[in-house]
Protein backbone atom coordinates (compact mmCIF):
# COMPACT_ATOMS: atom_id res chain seq x y z
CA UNK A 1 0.00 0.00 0.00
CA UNK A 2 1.66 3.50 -0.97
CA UNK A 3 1.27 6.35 1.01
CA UNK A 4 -1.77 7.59 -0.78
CA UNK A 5 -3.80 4.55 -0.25
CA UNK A 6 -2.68 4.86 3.57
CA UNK A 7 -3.60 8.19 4.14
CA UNK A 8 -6.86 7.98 2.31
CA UNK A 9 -7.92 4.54 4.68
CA UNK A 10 -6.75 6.67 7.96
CA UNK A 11 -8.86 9.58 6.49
CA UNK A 12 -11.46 7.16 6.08
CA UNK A 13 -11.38 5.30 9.78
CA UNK A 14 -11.75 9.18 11.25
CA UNK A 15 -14.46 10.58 9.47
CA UNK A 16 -16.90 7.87 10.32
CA UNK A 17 -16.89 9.20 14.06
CA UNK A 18 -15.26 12.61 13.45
CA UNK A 19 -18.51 14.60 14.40
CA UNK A 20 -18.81 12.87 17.66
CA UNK A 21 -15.97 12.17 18.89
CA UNK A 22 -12.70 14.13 20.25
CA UNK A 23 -10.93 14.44 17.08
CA UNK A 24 -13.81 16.68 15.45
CA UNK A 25 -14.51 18.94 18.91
CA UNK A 26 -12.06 21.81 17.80
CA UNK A 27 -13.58 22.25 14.61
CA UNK A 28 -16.87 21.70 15.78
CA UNK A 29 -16.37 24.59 18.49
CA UNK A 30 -14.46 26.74 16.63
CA UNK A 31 -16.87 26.59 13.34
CA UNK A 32 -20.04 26.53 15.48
CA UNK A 33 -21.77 29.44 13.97
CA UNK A 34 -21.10 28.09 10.46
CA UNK A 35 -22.25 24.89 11.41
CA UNK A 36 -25.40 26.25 12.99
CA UNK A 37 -26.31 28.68 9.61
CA UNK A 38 -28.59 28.34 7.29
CA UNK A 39 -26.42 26.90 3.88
CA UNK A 40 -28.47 29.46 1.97
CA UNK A 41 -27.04 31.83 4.17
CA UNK A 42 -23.98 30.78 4.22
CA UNK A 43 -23.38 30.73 0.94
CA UNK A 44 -25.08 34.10 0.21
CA UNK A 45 -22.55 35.64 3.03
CA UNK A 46 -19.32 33.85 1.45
CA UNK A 47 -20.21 35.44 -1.62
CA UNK A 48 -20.56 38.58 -0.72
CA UNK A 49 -17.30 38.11 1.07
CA UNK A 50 -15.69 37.29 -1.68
CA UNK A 51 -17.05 40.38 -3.73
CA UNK A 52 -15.39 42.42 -1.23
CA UNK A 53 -11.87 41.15 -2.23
C-alpha cells in the first residue's frame, strides 16, 4: 500500500466518528456558527465576502 492509499484509509477510519468524537470537537467549536447557519445563508454571506476582495 503507498502512502496515498494509507492516508486515504486513515482519512477514512476518522471521518466515520469525526462529528462525535474528540478528534472533530475543535472544529466543531471553533466553526459553530457556520455549522449552525442556514447553507443558503452561508453561501449568500461567502459570496458577498468574496465580492469584497
Amino acid at each position: 500500500m503507498n502512502a496515498k492509499d494509507n492516508s486515504r484509509t486513515s482519512f477514512d477510519r476518522q471521518a466515520a466518528a469525526y462529528d462525535i468524537d474528540r478528534n472533530g470537537s475543535h472544529a466543531r467549536t471553533v466553526y459553530r456558527p457556520v455549522l449552525d447557519m442556514d447553507p443558503e445563508q452561508f453561501y449568500r454571506e461567502e459570496a458577498a465576502s468574496q465580492a469584497s476582495c
